[in-house]
PDB file of N, CA and C in Angstrom:
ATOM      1  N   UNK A   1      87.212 125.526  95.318  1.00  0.00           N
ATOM      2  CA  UNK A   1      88.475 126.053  95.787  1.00  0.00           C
ATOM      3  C   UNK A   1      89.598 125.236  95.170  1.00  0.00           C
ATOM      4  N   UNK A   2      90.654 125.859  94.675  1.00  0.00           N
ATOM      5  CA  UNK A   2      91.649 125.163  93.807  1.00  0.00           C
ATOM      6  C   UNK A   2      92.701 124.924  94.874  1.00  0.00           C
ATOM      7  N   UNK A   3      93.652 123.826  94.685  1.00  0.00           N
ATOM      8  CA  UNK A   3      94.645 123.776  95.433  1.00  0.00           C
ATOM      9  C   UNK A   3      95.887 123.992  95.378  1.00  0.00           C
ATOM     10  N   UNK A   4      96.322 124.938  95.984  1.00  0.00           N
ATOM     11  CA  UNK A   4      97.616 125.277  95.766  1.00  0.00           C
ATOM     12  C   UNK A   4      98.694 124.087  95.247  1.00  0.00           C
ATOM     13  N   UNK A   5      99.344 124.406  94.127  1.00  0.00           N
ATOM     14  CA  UNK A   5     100.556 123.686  93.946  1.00  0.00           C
ATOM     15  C   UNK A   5     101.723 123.821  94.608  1.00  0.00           C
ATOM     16  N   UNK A   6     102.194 122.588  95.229  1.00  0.00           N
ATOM     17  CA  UNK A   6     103.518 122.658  96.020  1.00  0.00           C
ATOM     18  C   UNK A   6     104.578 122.424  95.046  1.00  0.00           C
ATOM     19  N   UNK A   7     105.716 123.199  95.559  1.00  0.00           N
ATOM     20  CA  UNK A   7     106.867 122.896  94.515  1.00  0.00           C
ATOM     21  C   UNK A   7     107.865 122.412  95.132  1.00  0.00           C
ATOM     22  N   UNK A   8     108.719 121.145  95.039  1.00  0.00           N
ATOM     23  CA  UNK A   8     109.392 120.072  95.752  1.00  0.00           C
ATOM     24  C   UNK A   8     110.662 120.493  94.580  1.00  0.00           C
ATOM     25  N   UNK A   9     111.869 119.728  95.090  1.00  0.00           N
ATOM     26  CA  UNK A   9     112.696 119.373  95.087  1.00  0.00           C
ATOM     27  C   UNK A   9     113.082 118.468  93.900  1.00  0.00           C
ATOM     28  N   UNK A  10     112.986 118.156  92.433  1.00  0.00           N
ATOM     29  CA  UNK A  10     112.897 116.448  91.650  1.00  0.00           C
ATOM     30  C   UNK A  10     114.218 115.836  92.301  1.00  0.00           C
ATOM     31  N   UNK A  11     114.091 114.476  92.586  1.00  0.00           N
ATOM     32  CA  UNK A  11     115.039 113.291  93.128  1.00  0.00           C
ATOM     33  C   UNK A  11     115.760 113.224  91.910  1.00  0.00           C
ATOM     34  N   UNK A  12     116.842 113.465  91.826  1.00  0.00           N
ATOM     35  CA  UNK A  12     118.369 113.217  90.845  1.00  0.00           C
ATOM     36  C   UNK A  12     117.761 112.057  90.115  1.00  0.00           C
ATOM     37  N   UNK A  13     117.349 110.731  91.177  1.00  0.00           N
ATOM     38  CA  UNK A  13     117.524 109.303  90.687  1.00  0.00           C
ATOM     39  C   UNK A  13     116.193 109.103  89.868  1.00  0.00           C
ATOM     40  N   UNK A  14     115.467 109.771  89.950  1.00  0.00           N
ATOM     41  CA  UNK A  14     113.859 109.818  89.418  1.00  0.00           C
ATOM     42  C   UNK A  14     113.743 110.214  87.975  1.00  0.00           C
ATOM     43  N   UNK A  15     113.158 109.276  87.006  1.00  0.00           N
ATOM     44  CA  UNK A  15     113.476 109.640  85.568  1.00  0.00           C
ATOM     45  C   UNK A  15     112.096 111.051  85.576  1.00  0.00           C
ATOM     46  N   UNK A  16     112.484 111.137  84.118  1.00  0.00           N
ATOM     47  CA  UNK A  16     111.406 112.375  83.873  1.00  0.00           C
ATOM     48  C   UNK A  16     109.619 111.132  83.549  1.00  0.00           C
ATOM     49  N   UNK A  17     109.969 109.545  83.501  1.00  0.00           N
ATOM     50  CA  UNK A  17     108.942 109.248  83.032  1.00  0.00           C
ATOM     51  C   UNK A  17     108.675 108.927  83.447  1.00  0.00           C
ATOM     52  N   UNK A  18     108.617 109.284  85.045  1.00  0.00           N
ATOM     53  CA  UNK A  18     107.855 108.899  86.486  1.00  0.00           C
ATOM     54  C   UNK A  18     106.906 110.226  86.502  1.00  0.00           C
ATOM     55  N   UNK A  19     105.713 109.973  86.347  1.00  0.00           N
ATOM     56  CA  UNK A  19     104.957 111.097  86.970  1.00  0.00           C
ATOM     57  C   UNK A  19     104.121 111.031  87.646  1.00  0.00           C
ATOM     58  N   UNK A  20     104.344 111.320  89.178  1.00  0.00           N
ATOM     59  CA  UNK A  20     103.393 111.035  89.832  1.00  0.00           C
ATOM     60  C   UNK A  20     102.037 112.337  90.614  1.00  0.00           C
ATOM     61  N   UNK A  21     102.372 113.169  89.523  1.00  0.00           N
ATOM     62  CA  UNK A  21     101.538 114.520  89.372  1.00  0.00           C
ATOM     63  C   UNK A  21     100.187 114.240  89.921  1.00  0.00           C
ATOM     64  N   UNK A  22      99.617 112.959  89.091  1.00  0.00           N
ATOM     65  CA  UNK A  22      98.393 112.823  89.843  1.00  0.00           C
ATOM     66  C   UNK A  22      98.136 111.678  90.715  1.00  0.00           C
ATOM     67  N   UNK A  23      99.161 111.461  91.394  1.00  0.00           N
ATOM     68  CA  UNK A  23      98.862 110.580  92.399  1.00  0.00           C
ATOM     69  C   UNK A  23      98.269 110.724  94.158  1.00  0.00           C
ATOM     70  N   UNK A  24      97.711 109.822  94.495  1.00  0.00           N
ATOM     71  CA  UNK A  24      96.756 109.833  95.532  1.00  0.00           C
ATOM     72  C   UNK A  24      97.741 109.106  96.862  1.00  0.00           C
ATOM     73  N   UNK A  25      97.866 109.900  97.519  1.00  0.00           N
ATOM     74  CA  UNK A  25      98.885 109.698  99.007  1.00  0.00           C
ATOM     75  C   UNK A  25      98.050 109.248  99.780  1.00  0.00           C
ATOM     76  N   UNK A  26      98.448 107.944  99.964  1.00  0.00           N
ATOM     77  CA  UNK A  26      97.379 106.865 101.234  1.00  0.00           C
ATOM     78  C   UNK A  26      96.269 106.308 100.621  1.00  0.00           C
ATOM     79  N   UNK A  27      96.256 106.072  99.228  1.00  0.00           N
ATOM     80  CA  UNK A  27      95.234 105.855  98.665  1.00  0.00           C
ATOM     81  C   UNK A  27      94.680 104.362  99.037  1.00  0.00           C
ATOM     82  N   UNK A  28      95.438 103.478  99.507  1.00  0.00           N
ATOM     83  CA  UNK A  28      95.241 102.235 100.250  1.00  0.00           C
ATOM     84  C   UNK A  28      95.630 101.371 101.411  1.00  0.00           C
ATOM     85  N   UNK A  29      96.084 102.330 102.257  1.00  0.00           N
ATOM     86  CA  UNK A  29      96.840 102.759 103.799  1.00  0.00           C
ATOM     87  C   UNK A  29      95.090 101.852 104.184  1.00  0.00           C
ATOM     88  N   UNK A  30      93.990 102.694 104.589  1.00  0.00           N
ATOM     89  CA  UNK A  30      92.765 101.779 105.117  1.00  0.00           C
ATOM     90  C   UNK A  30      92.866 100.177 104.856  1.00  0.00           C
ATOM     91  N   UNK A  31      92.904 100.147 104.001  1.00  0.00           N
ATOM     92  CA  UNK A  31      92.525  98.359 103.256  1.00  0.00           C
ATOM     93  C   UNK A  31      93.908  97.941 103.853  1.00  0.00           C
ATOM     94  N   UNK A  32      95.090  98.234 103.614  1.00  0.00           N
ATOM     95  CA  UNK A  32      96.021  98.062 104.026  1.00  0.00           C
ATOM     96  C   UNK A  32      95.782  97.170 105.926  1.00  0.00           C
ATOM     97  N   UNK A  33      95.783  98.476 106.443  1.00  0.00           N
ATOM     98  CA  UNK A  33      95.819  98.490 107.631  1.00  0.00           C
ATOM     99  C   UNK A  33      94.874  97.698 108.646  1.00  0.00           C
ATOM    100  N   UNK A  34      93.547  97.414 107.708  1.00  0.00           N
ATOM    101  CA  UNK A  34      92.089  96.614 108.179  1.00  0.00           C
ATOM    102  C   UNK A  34      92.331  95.171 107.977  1.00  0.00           C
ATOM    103  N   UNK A  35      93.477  95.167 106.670  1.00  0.00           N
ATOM    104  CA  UNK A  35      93.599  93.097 106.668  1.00  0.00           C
ATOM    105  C   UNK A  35      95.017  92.650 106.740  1.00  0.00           C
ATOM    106  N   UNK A  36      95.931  93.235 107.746  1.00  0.00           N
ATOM    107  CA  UNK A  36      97.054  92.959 107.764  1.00  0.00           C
ATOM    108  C   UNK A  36      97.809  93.541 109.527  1.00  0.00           C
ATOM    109  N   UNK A  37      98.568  92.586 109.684  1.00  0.00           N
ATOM    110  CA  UNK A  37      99.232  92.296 110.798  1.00  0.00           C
ATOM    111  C   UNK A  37     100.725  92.291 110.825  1.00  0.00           C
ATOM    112  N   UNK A  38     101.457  93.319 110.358  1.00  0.00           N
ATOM    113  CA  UNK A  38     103.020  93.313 110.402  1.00  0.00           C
ATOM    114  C   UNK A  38     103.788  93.306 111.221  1.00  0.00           C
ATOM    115  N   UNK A  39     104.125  92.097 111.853  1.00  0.00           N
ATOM    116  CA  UNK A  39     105.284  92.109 113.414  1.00  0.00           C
ATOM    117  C   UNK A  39     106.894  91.949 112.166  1.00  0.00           C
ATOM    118  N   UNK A  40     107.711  93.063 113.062  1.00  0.00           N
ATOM    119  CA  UNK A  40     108.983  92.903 112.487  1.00  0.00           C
ATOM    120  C   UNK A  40     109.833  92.215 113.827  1.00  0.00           C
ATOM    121  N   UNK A  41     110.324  91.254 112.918  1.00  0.00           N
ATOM    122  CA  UNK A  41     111.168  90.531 114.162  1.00  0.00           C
ATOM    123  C   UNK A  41     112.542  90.899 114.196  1.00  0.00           C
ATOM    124  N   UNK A  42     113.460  91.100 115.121  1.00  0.00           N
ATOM    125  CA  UNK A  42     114.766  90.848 115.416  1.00  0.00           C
ATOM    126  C   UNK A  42     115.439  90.542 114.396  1.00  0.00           C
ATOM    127  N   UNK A  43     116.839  90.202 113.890  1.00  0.00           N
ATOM    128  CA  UNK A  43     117.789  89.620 112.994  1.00  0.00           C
ATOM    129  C   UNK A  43     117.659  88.236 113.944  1.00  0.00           C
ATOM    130  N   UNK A  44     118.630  88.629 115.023  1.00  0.00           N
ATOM    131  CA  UNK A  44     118.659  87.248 115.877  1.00  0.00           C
ATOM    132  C   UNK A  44     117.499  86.290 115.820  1.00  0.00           C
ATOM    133  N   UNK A  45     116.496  86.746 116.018  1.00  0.00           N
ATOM    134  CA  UNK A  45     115.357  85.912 115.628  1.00  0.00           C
ATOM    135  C   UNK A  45     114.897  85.403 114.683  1.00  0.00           C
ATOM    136  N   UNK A  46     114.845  86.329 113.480  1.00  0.00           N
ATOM    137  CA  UNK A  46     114.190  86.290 112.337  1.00  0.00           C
ATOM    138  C   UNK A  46     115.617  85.052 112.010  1.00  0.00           C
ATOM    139  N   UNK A  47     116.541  84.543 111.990  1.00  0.00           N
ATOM    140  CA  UNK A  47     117.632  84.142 112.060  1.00  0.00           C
ATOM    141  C   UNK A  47     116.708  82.384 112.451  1.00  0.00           C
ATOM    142  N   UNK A  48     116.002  81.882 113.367  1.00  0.00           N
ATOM    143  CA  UNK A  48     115.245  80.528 114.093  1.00  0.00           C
ATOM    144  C   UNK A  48     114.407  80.652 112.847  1.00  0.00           C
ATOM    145  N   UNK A  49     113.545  81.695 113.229  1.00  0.00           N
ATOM    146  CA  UNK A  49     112.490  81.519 112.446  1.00  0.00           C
ATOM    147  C   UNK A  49     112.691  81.732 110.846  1.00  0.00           C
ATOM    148  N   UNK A  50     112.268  80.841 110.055  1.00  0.00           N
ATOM    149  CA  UNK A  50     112.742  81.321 108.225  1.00  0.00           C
ATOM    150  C   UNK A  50     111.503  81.943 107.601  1.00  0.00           C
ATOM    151  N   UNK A  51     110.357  81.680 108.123  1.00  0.00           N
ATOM    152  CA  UNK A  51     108.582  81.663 107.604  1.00  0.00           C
ATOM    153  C   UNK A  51     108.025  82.158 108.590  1.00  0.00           C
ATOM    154  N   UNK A  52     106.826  82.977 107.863  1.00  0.00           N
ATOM    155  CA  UNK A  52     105.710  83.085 109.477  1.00  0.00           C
ATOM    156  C   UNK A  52     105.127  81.715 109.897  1.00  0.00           C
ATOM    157  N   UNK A  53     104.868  80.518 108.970  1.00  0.00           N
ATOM    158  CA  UNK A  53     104.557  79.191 109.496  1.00  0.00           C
ATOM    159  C   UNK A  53     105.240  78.839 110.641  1.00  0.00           C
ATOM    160  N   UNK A  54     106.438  78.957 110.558  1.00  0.00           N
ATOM    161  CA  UNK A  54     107.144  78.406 111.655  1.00  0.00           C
ATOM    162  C   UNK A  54     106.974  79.433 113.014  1.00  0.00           C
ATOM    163  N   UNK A  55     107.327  80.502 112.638  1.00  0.00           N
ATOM    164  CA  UNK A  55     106.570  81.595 113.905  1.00  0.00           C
ATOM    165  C   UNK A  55     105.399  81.080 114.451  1.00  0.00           C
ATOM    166  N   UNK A  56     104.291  81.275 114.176  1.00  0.00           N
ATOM    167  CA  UNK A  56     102.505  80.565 114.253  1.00  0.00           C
ATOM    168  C   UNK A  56     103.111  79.623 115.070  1.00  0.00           C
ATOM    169  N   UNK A  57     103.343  78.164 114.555  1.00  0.00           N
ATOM    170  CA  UNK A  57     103.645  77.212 115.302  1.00  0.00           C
ATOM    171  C   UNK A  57     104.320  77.397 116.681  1.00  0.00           C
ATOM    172  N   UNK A  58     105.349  78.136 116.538  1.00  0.00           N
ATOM    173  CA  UNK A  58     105.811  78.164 117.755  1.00  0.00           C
ATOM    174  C   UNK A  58     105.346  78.925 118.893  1.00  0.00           C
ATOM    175  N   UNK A  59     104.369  80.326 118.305  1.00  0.00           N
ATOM    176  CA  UNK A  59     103.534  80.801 119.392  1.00  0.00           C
ATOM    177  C   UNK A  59     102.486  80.221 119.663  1.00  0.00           C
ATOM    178  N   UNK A  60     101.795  79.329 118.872  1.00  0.00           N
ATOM    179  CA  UNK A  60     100.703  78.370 119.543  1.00  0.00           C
ATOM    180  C   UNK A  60     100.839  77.678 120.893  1.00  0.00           C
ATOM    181  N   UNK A  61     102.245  76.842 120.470  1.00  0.00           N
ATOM    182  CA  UNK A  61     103.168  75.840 121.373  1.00  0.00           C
ATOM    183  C   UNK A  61     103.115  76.833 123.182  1.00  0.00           C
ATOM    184  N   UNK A  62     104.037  77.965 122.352  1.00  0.00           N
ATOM    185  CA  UNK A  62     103.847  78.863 123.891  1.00  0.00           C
ATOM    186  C   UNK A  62     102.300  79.124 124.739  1.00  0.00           C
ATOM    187  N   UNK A  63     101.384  79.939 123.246  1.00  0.00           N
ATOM    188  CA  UNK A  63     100.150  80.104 123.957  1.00  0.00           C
ATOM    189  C   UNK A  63      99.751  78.908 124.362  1.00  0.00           C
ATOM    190  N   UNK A  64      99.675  77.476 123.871  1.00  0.00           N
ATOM    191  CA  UNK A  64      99.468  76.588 124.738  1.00  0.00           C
ATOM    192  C   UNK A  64      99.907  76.197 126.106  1.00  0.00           C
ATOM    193  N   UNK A  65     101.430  76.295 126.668  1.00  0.00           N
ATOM    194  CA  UNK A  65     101.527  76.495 127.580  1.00  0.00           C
ATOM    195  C   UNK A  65     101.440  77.527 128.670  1.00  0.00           C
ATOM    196  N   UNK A  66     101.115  78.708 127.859  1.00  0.00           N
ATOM    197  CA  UNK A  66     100.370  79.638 129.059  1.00  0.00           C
ATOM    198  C   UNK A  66      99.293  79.344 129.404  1.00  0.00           C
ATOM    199  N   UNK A  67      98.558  79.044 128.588  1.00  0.00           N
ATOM    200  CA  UNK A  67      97.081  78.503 129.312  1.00  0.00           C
ATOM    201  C   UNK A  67      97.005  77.504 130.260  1.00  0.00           C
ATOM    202  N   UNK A  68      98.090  76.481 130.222  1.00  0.00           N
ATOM    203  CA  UNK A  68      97.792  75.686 131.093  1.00  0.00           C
ATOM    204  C   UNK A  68      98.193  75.869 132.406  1.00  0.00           C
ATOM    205  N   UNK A  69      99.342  76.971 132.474  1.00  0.00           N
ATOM    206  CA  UNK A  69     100.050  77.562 133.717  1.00  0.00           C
ATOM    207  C   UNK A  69      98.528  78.378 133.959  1.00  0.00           C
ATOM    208  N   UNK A  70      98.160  79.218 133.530  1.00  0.00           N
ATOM    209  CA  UNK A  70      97.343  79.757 133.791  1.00  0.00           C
ATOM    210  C   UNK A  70      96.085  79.139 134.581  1.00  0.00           C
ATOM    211  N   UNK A  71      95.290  77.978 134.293  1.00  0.00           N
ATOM    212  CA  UNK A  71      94.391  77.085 134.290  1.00  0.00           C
ATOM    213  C   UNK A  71      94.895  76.792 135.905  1.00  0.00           C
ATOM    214  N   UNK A  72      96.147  76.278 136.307  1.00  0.00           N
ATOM    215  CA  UNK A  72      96.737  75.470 137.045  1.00  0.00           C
ATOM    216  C   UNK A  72      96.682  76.409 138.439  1.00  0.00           C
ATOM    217  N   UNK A  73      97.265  78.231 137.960  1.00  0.00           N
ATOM    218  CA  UNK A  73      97.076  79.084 138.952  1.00  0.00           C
ATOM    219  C   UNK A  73      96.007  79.208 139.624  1.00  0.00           C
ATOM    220  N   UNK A  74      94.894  79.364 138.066  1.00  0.00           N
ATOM    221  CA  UNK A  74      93.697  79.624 138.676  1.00  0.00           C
ATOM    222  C   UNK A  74      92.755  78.556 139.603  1.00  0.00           C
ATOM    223  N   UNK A  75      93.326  77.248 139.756  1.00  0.00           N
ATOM    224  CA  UNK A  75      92.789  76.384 140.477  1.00  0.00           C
ATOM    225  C   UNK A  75      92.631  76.135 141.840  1.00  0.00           C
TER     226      UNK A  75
END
């Protein structure tokens, strides 16, 4: 069974020596999605934090003190 050709719109800004005729939509969305973790932070935030290093660190710091509130409840 052949697949119908869709006929779009060409983008003004798009040269003619872009062709993406045979290209594959989501072709790495899986792999993508199986080894990666994207939190978007705030301006205001992203603003403290400059690196995800420094993020990490500082949610450790927290998850460390939840556990111990936690530990303390549960006692």
């Amino acid at each position: 069974m052949k697949k119908a050709l869709i006929k779009t719109k060409r983008d003004p800004d798009m040269l003619d020596e872009y062709d993406f005729s045979h290209g594959v939509r989501g072709k790495y969305v899986k792999r993508l999605a199986a080894g990666s973790n994207i939190v978007v932070l705030s301006p205001d935030v992203a603003e403290v934090f400059p690196d995800s290093d420094s993020v990490n660190e500082a949610l450790r710091a927290l998850a460390k003190i939840v556990r111990k509130r936690t530990k303390k409840l549960a006692a």
